[in-house]
N, C-alpha and C. Protein backbone atom coordinates (compact mmCIF):
# COMPACT_ATOMS: atom_id res chain seq x y z
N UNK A 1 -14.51 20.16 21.68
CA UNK A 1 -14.01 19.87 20.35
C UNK A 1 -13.90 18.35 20.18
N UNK A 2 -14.40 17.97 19.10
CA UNK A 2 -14.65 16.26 18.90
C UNK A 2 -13.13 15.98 17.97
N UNK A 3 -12.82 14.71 18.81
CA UNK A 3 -11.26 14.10 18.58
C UNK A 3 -11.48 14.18 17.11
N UNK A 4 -9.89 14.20 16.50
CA UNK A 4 -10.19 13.82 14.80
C UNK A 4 -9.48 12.17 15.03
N UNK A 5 -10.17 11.82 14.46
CA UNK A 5 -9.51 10.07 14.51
C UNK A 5 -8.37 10.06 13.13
N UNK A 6 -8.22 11.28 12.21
CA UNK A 6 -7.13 10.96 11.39
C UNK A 6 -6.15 10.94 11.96
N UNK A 7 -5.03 10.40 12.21
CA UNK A 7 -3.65 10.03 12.84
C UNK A 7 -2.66 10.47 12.13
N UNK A 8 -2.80 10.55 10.93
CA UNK A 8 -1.66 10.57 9.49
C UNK A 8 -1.33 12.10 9.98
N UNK A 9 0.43 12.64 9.62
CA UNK A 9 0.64 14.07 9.62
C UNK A 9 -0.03 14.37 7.97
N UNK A 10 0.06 13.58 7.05
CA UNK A 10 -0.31 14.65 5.79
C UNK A 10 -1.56 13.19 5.36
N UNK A 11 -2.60 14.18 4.81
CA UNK A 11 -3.96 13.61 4.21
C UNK A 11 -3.64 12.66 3.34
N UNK A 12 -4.51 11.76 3.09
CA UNK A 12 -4.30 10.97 2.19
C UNK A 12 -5.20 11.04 1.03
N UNK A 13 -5.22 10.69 -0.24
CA UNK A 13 -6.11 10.76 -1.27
C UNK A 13 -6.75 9.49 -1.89
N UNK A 14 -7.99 9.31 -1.94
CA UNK A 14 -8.39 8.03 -2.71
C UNK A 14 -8.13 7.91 -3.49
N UNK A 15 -8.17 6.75 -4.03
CA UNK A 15 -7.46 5.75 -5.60
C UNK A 15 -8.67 6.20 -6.29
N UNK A 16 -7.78 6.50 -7.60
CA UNK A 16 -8.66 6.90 -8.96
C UNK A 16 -9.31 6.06 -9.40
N UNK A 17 -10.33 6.33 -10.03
CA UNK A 17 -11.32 4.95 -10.69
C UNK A 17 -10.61 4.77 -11.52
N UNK A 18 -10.58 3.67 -12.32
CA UNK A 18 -9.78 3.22 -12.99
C UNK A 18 -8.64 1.87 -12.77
N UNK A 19 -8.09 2.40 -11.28
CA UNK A 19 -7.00 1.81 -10.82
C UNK A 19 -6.99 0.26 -10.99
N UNK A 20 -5.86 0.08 -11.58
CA UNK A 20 -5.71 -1.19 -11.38
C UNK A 20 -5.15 -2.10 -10.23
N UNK A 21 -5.18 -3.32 -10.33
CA UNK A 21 -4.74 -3.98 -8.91
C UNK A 21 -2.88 -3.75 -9.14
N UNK A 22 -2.54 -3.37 -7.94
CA UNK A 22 -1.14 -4.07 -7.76
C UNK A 22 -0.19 -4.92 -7.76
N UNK A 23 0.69 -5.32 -7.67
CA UNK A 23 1.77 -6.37 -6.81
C UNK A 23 2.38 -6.39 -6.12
N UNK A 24 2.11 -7.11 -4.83
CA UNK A 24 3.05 -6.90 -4.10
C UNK A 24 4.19 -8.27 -3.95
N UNK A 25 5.09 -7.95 -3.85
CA UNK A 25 6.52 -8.95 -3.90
C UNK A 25 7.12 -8.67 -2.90
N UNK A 26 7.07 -10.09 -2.01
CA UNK A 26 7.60 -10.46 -0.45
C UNK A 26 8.74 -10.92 -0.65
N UNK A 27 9.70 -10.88 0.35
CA UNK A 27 10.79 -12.02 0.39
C UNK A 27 10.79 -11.94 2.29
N UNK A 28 9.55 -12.94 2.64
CA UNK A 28 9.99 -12.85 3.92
C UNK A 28 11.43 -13.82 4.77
N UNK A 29 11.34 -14.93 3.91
CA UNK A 29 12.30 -16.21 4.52
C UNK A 29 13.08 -16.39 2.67
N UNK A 30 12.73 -17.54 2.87
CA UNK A 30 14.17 -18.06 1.75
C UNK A 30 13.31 -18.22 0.31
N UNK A 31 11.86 -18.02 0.44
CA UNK A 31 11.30 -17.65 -1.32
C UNK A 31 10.63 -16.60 -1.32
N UNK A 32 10.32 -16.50 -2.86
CA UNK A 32 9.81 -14.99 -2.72
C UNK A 32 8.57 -15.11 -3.33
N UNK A 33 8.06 -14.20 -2.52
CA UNK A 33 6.24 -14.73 -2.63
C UNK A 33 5.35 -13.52 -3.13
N UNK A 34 4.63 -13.59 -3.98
CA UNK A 34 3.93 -12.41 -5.24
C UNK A 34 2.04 -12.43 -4.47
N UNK A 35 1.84 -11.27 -4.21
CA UNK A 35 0.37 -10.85 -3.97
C UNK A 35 -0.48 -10.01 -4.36
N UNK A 36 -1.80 -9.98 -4.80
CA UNK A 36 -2.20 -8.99 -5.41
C UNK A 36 -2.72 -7.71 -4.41
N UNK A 37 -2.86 -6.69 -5.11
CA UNK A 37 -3.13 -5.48 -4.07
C UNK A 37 -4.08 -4.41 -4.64
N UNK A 38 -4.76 -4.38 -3.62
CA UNK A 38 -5.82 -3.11 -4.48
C UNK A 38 -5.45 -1.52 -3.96
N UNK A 39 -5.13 -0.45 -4.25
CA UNK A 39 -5.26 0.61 -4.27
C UNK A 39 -6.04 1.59 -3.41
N UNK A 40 -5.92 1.25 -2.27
CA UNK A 40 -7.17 2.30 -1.40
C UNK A 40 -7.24 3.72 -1.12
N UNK A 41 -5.67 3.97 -0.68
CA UNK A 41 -5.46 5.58 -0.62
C UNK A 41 -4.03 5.92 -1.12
N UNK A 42 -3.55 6.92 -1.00
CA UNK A 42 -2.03 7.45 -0.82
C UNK A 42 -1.91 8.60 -0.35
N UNK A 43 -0.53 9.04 -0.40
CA UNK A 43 -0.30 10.37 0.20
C UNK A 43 1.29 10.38 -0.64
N UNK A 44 2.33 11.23 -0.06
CA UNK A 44 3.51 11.21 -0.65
C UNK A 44 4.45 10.69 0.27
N UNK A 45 4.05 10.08 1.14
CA UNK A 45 4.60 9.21 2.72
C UNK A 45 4.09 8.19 2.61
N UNK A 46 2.93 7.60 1.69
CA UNK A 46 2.51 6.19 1.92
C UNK A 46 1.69 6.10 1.23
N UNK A 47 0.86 4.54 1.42
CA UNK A 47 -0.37 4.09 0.66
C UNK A 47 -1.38 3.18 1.71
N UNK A 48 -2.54 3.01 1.60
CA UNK A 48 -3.02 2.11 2.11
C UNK A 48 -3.66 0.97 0.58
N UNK A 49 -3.17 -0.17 1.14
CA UNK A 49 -3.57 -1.22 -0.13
C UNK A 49 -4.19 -2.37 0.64
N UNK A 50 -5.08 -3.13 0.13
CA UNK A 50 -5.88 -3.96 0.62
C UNK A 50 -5.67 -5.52 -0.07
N UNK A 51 -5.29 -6.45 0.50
CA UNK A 51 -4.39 -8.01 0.16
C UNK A 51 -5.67 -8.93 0.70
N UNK A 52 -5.04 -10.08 -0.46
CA UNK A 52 -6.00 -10.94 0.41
C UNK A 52 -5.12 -12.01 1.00
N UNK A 53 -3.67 -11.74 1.06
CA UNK A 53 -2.68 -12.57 2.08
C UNK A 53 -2.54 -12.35 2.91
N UNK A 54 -2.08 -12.78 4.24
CA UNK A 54 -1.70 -11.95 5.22
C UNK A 54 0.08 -11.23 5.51
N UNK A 55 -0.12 -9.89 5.38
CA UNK A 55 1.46 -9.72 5.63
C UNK A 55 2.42 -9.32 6.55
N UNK A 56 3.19 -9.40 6.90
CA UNK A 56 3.81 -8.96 7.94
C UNK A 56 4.68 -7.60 8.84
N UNK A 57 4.15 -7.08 9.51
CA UNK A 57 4.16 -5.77 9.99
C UNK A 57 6.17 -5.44 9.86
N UNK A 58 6.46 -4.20 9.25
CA UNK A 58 7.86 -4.35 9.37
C UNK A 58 8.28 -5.36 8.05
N UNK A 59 8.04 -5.85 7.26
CA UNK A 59 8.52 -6.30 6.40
C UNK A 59 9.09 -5.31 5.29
N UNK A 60 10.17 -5.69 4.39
CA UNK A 60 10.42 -4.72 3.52
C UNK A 60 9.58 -5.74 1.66
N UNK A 61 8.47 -4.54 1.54
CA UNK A 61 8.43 -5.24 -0.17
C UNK A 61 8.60 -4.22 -0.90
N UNK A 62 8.53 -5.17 -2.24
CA UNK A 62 8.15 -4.28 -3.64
C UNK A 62 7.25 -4.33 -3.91
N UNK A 63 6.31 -3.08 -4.48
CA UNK A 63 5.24 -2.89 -5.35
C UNK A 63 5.15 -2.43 -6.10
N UNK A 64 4.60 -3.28 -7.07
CA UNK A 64 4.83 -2.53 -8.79
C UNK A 64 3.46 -2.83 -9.57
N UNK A 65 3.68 -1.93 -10.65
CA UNK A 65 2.22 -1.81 -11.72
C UNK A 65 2.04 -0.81 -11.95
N UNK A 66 0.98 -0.59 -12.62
CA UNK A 66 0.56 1.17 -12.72
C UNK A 66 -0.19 2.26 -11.71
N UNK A 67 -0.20 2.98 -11.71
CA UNK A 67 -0.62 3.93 -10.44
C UNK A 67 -1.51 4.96 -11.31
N UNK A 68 -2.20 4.93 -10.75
CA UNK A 68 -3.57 5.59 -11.99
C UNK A 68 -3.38 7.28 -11.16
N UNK A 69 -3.60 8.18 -11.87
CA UNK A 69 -2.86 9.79 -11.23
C UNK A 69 -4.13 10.74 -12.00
N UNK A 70 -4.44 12.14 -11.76
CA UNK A 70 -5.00 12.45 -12.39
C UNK A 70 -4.45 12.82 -14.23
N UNK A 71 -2.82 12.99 -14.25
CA UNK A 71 -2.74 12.81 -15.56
C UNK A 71 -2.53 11.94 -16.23
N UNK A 72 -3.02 10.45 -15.83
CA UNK A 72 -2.55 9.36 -16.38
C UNK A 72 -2.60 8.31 -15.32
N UNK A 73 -2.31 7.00 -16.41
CA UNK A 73 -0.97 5.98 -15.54
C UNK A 73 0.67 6.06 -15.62
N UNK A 74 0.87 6.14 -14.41
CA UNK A 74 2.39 6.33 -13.76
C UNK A 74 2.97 4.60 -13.09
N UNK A 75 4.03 3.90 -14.34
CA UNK A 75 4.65 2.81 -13.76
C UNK A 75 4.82 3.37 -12.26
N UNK A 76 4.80 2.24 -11.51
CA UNK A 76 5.07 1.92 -9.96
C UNK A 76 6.04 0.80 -9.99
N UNK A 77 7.36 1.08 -9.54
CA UNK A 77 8.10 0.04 -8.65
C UNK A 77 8.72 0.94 -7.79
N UNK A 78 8.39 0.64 -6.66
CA UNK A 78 9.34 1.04 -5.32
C UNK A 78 8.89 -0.14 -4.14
N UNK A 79 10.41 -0.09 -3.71
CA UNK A 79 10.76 -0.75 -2.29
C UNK A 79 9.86 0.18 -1.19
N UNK A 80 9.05 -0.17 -0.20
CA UNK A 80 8.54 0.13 0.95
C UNK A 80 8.83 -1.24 2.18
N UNK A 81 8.41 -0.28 3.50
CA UNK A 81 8.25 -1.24 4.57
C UNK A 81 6.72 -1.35 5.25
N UNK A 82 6.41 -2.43 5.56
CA UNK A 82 5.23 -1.97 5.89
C UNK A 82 4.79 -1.75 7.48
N UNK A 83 4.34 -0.47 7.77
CA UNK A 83 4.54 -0.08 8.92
C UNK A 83 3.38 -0.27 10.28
N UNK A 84 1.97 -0.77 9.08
CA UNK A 84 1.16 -1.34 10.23
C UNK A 84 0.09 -2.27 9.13
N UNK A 85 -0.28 -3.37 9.53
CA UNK A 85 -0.92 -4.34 9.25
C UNK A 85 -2.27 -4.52 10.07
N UNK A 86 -3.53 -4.06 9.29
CA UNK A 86 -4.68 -4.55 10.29
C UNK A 86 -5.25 -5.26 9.71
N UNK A 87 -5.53 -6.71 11.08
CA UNK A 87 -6.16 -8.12 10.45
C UNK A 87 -7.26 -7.92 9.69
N UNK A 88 -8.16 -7.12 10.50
CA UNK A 88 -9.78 -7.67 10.40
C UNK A 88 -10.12 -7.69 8.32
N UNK A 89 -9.36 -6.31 7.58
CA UNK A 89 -9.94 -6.42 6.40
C UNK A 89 -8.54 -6.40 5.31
N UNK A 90 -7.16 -7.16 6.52
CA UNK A 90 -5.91 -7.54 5.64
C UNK A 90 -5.69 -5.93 4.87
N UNK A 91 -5.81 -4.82 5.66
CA UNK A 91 -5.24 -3.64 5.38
C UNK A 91 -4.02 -3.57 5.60
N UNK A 92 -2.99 -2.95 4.63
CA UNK A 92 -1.77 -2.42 4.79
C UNK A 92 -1.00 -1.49 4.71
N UNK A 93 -0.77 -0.95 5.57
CA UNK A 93 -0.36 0.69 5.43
C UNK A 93 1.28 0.22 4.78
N UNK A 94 1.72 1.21 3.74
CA UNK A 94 3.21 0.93 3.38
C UNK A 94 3.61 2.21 3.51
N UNK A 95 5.20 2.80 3.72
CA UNK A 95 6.05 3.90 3.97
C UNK A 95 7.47 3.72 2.75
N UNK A 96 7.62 4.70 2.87
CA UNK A 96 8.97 4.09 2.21
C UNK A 96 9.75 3.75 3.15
N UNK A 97 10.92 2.78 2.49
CA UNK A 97 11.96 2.13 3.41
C UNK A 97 13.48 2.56 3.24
């Protein structure tokens, strides 16, 4: 039986066409710092979004904007942490916090 390389307990779903970019809002030290974010997957445990900053694993942000759904756009603001950061294409997995 060939390994499944998905790791996640629940599937994730690709971002709707449509989607618009994100925001993400840092406060790692003493200012607070605004990034844009693209939309790659979700699930109801998380998202994967793609930055062109680099961010920091364990950080707590906000992300807000619209969230493109199959019945619509759905405002987005929620607090997450982000629970793994991979360099090579500035991927970011977020959870809630």
């Amino acid at each position: 039986m060939a390994p499944n390389p998905e790791r996640r307990g629940r599937p994730r779903t690709k971002s709707f066409s449509g989607q618009r970019e994100l925001t993400i809002i840092c406060q790692p030290g003493p200012g607070r710092s605004m990034t844009a974010a693209r939309l790659l997957d979700f699930s109801d445990y998380g998202m994967g979004v793609e930055v062109e900053s680099p961010l920091e694993e364990g950080s707590l942000v906000e992300i807000v904007g619209d969230f493109q759904r199959a019945g619509g756009r759905q405002p987005l603001g929620v607090q997450l942490t982000l629970r793994r950061v991979l360099e090579a294409n500035d991927l970011s997995e977020v959870s809630p916090g």
